[in-house]
PDB file of N, CA and C in Angstrom:
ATOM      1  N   UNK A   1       1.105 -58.665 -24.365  1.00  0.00           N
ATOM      2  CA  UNK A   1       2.089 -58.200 -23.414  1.00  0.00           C
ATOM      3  C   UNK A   1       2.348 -59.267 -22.371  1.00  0.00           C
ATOM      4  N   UNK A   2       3.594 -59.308 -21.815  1.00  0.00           N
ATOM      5  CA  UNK A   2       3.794 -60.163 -20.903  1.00  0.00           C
ATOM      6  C   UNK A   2       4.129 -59.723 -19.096  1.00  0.00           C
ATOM      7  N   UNK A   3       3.651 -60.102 -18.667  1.00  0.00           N
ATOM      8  CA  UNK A   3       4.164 -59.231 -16.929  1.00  0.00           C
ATOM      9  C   UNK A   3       5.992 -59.620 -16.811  1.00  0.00           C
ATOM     10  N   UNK A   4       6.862 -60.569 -17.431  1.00  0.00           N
ATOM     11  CA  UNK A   4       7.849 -60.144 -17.029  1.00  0.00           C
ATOM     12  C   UNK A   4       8.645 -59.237 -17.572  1.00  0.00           C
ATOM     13  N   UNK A   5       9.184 -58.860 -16.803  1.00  0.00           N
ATOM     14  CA  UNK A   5      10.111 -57.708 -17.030  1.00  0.00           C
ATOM     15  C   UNK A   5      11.250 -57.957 -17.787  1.00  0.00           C
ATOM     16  N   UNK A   6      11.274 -57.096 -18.643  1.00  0.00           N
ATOM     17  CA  UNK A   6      13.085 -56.552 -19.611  1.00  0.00           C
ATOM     18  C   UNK A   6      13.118 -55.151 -20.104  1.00  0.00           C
ATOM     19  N   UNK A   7      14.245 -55.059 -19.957  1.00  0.00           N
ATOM     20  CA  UNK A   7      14.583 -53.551 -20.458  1.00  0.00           C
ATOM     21  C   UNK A   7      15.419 -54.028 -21.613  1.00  0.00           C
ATOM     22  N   UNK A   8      15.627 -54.050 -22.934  1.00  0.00           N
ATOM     23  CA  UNK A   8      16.146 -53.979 -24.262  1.00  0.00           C
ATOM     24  C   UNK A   8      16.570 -52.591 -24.370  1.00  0.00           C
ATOM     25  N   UNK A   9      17.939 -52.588 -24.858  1.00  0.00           N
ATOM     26  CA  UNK A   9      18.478 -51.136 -25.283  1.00  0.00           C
ATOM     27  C   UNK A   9      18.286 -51.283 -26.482  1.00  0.00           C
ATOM     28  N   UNK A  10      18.364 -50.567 -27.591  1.00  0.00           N
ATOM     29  CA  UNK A  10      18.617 -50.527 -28.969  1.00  0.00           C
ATOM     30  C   UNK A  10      18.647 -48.353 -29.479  1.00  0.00           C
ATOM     31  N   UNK A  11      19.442 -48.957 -30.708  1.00  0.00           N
ATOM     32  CA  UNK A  11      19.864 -46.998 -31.060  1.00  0.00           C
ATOM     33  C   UNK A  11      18.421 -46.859 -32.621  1.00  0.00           C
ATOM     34  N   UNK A  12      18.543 -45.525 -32.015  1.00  0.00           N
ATOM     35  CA  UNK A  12      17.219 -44.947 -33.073  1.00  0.00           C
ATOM     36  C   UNK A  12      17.566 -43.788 -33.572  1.00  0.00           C
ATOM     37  N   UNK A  13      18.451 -43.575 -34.307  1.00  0.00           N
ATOM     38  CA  UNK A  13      18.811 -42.280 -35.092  1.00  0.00           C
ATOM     39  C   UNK A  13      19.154 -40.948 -34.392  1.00  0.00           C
ATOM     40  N   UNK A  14      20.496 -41.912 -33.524  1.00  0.00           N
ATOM     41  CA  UNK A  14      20.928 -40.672 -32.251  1.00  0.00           C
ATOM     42  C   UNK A  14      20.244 -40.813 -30.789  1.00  0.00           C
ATOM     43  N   UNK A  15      19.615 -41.460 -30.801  1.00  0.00           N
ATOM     44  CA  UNK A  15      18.707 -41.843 -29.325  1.00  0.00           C
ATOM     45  C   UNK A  15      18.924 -43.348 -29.107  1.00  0.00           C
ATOM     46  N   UNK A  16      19.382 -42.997 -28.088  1.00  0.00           N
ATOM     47  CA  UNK A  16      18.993 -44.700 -27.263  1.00  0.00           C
ATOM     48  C   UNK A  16      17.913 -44.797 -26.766  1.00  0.00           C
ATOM     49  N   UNK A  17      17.200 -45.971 -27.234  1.00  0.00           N
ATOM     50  CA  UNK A  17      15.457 -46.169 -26.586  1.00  0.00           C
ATOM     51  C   UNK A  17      15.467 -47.168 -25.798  1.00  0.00           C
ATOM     52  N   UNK A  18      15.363 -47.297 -24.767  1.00  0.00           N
ATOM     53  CA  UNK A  18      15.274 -48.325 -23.540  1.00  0.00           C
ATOM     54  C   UNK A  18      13.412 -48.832 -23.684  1.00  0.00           C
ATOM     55  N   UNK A  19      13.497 -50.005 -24.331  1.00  0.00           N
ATOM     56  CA  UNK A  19      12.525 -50.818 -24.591  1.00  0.00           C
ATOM     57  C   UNK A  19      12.079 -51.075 -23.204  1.00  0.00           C
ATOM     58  N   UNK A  20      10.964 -50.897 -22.416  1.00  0.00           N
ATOM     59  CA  UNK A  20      10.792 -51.378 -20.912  1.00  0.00           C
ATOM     60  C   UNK A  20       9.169 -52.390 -21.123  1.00  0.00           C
ATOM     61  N   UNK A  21       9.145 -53.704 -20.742  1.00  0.00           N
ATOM     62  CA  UNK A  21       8.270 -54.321 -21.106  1.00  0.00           C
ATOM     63  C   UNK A  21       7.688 -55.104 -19.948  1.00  0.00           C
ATOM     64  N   UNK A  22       6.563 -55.658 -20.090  1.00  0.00           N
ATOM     65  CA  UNK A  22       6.474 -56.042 -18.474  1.00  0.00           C
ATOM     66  C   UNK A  22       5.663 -55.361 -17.568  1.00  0.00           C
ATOM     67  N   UNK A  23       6.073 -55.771 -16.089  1.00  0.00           N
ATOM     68  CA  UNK A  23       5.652 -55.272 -14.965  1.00  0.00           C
ATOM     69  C   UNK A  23       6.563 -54.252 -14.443  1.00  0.00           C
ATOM     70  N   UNK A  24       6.798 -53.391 -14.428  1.00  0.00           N
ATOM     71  CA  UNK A  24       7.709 -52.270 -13.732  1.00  0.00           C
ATOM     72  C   UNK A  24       7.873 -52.221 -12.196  1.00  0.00           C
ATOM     73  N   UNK A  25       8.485 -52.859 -11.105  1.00  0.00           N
ATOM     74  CA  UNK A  25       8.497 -52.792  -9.929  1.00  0.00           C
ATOM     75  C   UNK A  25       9.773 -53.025  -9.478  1.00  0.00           C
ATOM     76  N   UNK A  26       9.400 -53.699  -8.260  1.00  0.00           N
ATOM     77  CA  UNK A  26      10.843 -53.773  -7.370  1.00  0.00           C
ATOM     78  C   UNK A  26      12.032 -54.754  -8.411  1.00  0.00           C
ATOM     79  N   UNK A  27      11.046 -56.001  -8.581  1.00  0.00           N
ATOM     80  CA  UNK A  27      12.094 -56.735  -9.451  1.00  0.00           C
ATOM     81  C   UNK A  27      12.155 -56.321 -10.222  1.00  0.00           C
ATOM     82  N   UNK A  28      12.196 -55.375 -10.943  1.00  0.00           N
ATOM     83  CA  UNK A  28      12.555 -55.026 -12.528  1.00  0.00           C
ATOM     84  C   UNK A  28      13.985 -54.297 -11.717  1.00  0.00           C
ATOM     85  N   UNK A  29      14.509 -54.019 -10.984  1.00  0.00           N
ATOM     86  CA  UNK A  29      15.757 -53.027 -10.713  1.00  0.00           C
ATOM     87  C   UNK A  29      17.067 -53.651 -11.340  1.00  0.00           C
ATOM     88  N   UNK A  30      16.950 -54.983 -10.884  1.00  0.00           N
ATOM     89  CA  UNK A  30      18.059 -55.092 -11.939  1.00  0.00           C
ATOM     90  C   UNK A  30      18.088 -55.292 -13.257  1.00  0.00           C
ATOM     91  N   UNK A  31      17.112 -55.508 -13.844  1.00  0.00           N
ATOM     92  CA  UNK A  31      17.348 -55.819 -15.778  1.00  0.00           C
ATOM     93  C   UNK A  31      17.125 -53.776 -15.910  1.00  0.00           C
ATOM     94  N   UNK A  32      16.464 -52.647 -15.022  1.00  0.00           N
ATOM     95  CA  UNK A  32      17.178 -51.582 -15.479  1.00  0.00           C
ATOM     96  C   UNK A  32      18.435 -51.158 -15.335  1.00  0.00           C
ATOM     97  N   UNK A  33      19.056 -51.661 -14.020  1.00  0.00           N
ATOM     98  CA  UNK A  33      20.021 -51.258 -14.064  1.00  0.00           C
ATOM     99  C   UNK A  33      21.474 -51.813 -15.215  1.00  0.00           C
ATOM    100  N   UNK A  34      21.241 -52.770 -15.780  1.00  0.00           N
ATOM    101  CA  UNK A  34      21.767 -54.047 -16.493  1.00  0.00           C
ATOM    102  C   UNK A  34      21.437 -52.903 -18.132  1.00  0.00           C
ATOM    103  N   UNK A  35      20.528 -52.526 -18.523  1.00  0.00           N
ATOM    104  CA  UNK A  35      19.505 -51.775 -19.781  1.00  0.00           C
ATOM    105  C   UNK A  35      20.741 -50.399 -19.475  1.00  0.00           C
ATOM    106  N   UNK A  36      20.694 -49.731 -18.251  1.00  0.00           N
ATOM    107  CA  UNK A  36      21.530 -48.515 -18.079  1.00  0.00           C
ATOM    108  C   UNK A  36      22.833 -48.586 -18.553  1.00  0.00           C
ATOM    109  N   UNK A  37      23.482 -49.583 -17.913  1.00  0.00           N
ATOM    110  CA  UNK A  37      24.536 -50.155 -17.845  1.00  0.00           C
ATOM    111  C   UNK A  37      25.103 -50.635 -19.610  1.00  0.00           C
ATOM    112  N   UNK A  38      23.973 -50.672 -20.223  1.00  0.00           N
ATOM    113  CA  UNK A  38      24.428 -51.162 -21.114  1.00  0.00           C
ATOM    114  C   UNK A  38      24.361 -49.969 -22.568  1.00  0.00           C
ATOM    115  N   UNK A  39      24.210 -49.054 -22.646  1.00  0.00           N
ATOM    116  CA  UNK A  39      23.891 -47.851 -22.754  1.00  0.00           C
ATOM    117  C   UNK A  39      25.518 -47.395 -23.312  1.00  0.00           C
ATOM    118  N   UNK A  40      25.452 -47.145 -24.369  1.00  0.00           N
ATOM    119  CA  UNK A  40      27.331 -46.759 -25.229  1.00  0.00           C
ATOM    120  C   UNK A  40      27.418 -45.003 -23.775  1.00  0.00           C
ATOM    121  N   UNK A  41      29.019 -45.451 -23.866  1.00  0.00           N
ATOM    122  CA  UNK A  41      29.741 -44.170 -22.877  1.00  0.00           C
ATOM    123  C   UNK A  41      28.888 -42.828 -23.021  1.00  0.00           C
ATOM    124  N   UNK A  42      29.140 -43.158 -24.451  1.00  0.00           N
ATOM    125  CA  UNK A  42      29.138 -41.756 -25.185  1.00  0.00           C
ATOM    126  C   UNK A  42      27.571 -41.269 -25.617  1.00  0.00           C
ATOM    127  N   UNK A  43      26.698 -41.760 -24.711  1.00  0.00           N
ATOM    128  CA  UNK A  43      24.934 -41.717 -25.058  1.00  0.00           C
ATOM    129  C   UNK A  43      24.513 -40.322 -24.693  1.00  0.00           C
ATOM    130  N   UNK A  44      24.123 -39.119 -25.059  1.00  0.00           N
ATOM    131  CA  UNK A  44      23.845 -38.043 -24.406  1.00  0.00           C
ATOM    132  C   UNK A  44      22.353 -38.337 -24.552  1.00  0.00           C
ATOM    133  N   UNK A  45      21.402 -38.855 -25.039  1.00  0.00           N
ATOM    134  CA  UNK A  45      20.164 -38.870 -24.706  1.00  0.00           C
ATOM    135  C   UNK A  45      19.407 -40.184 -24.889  1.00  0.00           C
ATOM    136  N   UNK A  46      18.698 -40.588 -24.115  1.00  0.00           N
ATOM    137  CA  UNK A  46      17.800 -41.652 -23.243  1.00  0.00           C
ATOM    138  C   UNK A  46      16.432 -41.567 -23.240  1.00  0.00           C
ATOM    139  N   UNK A  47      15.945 -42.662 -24.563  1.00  0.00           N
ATOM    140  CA  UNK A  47      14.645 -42.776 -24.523  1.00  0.00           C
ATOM    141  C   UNK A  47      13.781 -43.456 -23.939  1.00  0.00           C
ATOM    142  N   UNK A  48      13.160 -43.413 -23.024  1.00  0.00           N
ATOM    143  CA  UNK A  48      12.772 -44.829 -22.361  1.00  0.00           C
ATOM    144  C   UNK A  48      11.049 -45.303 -23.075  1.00  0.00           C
ATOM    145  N   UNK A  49      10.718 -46.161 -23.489  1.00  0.00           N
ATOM    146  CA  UNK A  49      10.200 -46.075 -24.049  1.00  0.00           C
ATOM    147  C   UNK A  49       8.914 -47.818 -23.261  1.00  0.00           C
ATOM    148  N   UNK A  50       8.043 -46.688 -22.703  1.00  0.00           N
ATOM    149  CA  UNK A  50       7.333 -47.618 -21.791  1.00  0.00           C
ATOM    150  C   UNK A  50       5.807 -48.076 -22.742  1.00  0.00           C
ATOM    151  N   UNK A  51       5.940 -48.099 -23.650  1.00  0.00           N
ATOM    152  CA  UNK A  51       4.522 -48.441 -24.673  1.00  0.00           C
ATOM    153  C   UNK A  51       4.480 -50.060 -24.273  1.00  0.00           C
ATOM    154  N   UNK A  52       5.517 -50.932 -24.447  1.00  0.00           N
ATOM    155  CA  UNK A  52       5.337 -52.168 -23.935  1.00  0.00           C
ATOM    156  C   UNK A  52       5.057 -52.350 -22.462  1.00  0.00           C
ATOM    157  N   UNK A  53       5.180 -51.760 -21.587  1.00  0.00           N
ATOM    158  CA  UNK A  53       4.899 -52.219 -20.242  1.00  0.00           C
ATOM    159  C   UNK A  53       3.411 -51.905 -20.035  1.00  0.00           C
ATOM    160  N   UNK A  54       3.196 -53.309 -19.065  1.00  0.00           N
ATOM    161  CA  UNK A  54       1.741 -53.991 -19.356  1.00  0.00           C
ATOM    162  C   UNK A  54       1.363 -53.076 -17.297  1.00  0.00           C
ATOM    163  N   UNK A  55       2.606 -52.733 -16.272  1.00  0.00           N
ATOM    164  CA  UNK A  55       1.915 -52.119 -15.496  1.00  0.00           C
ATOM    165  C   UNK A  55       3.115 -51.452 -14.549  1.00  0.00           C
ATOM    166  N   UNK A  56       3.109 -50.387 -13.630  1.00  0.00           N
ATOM    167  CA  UNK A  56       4.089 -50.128 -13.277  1.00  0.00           C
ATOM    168  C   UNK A  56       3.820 -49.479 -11.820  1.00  0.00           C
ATOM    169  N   UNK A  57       4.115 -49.815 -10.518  1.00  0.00           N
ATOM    170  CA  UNK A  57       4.093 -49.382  -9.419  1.00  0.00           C
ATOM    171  C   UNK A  57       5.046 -48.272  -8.604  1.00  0.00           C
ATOM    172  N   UNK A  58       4.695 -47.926  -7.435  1.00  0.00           N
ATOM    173  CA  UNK A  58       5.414 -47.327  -7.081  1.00  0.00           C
ATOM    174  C   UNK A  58       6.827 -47.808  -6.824  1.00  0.00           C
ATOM    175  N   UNK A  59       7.155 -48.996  -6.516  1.00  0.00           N
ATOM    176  CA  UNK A  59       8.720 -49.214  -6.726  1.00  0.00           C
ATOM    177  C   UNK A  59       9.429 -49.576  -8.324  1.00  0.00           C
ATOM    178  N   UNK A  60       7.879 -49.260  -9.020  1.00  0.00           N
ATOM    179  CA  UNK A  60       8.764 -48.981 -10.411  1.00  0.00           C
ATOM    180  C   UNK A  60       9.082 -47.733 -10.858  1.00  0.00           C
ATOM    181  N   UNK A  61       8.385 -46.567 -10.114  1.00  0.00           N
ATOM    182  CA  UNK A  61       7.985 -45.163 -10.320  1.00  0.00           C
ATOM    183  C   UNK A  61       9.952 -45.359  -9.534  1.00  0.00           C
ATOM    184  N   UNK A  62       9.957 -45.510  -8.613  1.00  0.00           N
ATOM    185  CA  UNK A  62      11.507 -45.555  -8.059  1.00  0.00           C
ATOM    186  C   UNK A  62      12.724 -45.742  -8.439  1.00  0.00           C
ATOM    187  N   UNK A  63      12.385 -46.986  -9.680  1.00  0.00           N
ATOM    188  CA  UNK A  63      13.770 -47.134 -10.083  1.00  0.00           C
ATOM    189  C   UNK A  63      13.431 -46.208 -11.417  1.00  0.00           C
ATOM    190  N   UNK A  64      12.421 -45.359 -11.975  1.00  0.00           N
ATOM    191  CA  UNK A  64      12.606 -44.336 -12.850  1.00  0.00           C
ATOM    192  C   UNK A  64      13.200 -43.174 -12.344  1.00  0.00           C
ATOM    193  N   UNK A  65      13.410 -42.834 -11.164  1.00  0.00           N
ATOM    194  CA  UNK A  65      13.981 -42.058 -10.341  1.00  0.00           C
ATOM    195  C   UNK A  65      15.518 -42.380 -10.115  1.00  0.00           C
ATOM    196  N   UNK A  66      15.477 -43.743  -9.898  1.00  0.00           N
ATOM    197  CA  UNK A  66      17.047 -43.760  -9.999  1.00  0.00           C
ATOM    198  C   UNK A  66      17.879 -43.577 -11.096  1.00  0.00           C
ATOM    199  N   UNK A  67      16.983 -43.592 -12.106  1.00  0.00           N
ATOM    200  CA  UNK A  67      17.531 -44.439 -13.497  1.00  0.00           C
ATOM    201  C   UNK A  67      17.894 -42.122 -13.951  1.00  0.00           C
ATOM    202  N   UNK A  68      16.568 -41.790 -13.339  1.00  0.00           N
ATOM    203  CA  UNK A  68      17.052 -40.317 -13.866  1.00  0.00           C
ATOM    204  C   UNK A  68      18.202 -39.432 -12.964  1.00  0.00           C
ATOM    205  N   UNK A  69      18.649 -39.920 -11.683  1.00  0.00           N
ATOM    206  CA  UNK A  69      19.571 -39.232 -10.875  1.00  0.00           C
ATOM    207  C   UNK A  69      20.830 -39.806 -11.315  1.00  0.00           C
ATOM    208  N   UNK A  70      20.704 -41.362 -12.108  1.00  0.00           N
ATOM    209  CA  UNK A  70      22.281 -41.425 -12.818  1.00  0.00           C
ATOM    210  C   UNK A  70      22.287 -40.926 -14.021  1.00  0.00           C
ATOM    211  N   UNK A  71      21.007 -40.535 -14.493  1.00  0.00           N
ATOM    212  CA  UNK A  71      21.518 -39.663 -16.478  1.00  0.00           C
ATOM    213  C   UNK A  71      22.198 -38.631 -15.795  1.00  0.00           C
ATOM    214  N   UNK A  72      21.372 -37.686 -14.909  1.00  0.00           N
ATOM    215  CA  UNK A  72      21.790 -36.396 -14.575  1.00  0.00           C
ATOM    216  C   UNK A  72      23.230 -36.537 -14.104  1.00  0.00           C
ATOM    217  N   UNK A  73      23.860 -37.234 -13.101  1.00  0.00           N
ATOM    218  CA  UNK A  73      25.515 -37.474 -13.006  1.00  0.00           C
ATOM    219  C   UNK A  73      26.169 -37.596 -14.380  1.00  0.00           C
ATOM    220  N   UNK A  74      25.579 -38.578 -15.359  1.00  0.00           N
ATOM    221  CA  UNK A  74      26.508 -39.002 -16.562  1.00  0.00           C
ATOM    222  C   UNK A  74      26.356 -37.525 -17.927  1.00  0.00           C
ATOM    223  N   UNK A  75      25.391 -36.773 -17.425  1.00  0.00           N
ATOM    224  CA  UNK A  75      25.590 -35.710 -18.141  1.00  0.00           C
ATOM    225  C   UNK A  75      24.265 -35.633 -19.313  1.00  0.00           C
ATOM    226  N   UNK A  76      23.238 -36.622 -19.134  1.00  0.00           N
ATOM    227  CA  UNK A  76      22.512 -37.592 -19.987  1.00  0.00           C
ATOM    228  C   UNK A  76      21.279 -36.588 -20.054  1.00  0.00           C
ATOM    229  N   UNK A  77      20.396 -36.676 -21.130  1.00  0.00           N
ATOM    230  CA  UNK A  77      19.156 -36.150 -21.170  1.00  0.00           C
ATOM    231  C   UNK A  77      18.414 -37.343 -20.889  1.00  0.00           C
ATOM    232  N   UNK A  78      16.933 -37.375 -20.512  1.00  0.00           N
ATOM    233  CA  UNK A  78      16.087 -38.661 -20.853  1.00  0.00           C
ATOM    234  C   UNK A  78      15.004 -38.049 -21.279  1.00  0.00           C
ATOM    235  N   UNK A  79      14.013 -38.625 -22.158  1.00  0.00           N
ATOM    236  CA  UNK A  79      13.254 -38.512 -22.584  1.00  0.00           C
ATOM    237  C   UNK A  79      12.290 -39.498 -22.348  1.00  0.00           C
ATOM    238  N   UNK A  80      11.091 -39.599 -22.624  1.00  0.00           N
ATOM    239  CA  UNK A  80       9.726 -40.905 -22.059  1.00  0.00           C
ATOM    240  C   UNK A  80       9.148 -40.473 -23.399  1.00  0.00           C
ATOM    241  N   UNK A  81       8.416 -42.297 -23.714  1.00  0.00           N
ATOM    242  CA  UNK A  81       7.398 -42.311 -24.761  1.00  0.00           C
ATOM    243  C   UNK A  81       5.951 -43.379 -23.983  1.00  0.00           C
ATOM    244  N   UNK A  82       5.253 -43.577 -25.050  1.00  0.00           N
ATOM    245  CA  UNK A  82       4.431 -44.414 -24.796  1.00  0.00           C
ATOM    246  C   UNK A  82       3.547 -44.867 -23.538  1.00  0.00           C
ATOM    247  N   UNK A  83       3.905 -43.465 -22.472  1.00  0.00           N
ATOM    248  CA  UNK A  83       2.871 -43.599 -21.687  1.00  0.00           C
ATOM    249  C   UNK A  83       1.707 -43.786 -21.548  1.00  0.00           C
ATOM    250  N   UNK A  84       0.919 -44.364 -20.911  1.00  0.00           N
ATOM    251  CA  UNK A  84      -0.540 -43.690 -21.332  1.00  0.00           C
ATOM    252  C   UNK A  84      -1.227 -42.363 -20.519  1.00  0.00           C
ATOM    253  N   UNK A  85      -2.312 -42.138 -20.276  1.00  0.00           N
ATOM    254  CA  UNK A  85      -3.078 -40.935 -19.790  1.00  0.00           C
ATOM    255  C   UNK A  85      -2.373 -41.611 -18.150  1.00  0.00           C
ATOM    256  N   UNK A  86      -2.863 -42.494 -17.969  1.00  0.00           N
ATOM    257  CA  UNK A  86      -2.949 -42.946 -16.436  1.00  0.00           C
ATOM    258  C   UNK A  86      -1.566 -42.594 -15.738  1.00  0.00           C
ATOM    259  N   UNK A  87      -0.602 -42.811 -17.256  1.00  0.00           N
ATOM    260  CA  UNK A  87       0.789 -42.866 -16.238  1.00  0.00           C
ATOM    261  C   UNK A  87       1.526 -41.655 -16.515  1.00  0.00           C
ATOM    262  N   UNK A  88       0.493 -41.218 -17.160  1.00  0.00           N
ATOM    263  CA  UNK A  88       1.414 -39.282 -17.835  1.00  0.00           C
ATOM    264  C   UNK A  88       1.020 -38.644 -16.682  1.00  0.00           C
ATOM    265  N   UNK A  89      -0.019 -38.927 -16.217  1.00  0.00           N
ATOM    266  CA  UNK A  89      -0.877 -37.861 -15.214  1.00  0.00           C
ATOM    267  C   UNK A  89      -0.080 -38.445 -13.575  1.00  0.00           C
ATOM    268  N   UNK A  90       0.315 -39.323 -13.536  1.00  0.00           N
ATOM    269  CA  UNK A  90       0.965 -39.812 -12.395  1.00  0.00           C
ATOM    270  C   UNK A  90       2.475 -39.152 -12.477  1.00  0.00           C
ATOM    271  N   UNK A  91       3.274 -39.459 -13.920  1.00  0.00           N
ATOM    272  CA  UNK A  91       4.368 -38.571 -14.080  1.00  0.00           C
ATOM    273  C   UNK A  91       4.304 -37.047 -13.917  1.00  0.00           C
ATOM    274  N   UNK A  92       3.247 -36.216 -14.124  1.00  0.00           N
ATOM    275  CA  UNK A  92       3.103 -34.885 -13.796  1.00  0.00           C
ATOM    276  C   UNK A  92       2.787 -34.704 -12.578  1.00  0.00           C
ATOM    277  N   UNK A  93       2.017 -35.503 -11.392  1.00  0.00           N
ATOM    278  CA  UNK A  93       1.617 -35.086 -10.128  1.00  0.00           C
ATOM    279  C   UNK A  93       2.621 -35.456  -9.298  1.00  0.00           C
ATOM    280  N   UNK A  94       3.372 -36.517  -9.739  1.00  0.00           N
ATOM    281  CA  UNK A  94       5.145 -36.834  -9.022  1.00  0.00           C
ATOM    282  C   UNK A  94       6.297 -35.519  -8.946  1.00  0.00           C
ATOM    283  N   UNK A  95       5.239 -35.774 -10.177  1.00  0.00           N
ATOM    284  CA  UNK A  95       6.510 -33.770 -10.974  1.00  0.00           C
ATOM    285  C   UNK A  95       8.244 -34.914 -11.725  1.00  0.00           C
ATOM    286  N   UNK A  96       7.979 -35.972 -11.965  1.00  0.00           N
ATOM    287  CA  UNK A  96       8.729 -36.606 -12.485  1.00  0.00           C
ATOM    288  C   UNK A  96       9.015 -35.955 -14.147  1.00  0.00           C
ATOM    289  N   UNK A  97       7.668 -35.547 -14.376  1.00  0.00           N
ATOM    290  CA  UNK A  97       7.949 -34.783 -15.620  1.00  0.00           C
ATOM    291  C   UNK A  97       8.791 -33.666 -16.253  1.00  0.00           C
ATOM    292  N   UNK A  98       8.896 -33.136 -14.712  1.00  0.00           N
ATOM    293  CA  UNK A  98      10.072 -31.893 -14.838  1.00  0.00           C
ATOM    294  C   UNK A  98      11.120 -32.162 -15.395  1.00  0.00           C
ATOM    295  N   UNK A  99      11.684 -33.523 -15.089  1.00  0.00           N
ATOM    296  CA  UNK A  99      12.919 -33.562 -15.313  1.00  0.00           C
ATOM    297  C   UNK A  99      13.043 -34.778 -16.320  1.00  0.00           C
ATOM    298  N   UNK A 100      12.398 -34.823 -17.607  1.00  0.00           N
ATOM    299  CA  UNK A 100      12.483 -35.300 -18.486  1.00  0.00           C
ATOM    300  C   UNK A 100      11.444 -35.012 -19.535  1.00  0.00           C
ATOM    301  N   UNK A 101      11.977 -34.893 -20.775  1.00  0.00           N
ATOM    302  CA  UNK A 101      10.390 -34.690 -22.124  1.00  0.00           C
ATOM    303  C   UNK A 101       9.637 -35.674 -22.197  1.00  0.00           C
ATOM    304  N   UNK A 102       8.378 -35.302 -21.987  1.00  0.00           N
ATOM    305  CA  UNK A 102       7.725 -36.525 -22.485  1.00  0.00           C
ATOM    306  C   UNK A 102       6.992 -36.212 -23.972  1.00  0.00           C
ATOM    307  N   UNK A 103       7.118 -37.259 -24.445  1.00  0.00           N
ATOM    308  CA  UNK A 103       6.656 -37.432 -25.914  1.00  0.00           C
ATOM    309  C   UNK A 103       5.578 -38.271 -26.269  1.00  0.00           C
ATOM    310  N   UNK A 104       4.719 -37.562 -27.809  1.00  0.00           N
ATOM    311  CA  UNK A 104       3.763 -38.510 -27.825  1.00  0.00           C
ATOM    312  C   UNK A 104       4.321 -39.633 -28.490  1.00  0.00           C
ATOM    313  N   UNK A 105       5.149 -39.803 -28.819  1.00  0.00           N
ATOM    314  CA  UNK A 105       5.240 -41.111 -30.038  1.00  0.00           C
ATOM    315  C   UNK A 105       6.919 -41.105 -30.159  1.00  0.00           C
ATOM    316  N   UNK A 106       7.973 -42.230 -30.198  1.00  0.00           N
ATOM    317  CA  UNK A 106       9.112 -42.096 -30.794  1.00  0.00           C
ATOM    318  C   UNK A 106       9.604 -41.547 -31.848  1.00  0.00           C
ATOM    319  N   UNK A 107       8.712 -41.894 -32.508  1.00  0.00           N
ATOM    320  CA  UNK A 107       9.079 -40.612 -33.851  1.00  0.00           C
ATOM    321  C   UNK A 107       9.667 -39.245 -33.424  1.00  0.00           C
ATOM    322  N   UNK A 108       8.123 -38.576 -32.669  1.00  0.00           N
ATOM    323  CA  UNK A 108       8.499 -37.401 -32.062  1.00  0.00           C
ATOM    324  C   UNK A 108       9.669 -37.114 -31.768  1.00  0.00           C
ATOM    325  N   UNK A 109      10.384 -37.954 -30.780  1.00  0.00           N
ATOM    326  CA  UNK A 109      11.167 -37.698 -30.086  1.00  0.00           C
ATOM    327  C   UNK A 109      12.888 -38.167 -30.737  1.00  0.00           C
ATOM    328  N   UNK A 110      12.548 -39.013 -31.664  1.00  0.00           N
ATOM    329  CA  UNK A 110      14.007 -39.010 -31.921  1.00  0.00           C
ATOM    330  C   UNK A 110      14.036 -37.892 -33.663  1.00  0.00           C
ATOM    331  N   UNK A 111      12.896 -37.468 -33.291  1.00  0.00           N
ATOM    332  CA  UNK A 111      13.049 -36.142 -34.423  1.00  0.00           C
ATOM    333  C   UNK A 111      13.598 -34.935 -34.228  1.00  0.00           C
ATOM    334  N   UNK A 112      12.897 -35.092 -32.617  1.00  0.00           N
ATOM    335  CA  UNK A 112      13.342 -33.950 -31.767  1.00  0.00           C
ATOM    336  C   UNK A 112      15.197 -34.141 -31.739  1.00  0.00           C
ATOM    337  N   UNK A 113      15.880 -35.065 -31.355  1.00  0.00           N
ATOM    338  CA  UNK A 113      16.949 -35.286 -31.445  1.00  0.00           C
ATOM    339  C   UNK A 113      17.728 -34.930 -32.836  1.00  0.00           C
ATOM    340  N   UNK A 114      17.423 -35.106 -34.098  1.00  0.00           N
ATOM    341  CA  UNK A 114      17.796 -34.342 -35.070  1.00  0.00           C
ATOM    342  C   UNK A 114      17.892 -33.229 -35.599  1.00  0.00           C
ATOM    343  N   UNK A 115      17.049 -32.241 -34.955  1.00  0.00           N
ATOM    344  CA  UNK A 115      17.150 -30.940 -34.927  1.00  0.00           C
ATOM    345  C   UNK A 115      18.516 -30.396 -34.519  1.00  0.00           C
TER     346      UNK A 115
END
């Protein structure tokens, strides 16, 4: 793993998975917002998929917050993969979890999308 940061979009069988790799913080705001941005019109659901990121702080916990107050305007679901324990349990005591699925594995989740 590497500490710098990128967000890679790529499509997974109806899901967009936002590859997030790296260090997750303040500087990562713009390669997410750039990853968002780059995201087809017509995307109704958003995988973000943090298995590559090597660590993530509270001003990265922030721009996951931003990144979920513009799905919710664009009409967008998001979904999370590849957390680990440390950062699932931080996503549930934020209550960040409320407002997105979290999944164990991509599979899961872009299966879930085929239903």
């Amino acid at each position: 793993m590497t500490d710098r940061f990128e967000a890679v979009v790529r499509h997974d069988a109806g899901t967009e998975v936002v590859d997030l790799t790296g260090v997750l913080d303040g500087d990562a705001a713009a390669a997410v917002t750039r990853a968002y941005e780059a995201l087809p019109r017509d995307a109704e659901r958003v995988l973000l998929n943090f298995a590559p990121m090597s660590f993530m702080n509270s001003s990265g916990i922030a721009l996951v917050v931003e990144l979920l107050a513009k799905a919710r305007l664009d009409g967008r679901t998001v979904h999370a993969t590849g957390l680990t324990e440390h950062y699932r349990h931080i996503f549930e005591i934020t209550r960040l979890s409320d407002f997105m699925t979290i999944h164990a594995d991509e599979a899961s989740a872009v299966a879930e999308a085929a239903r």
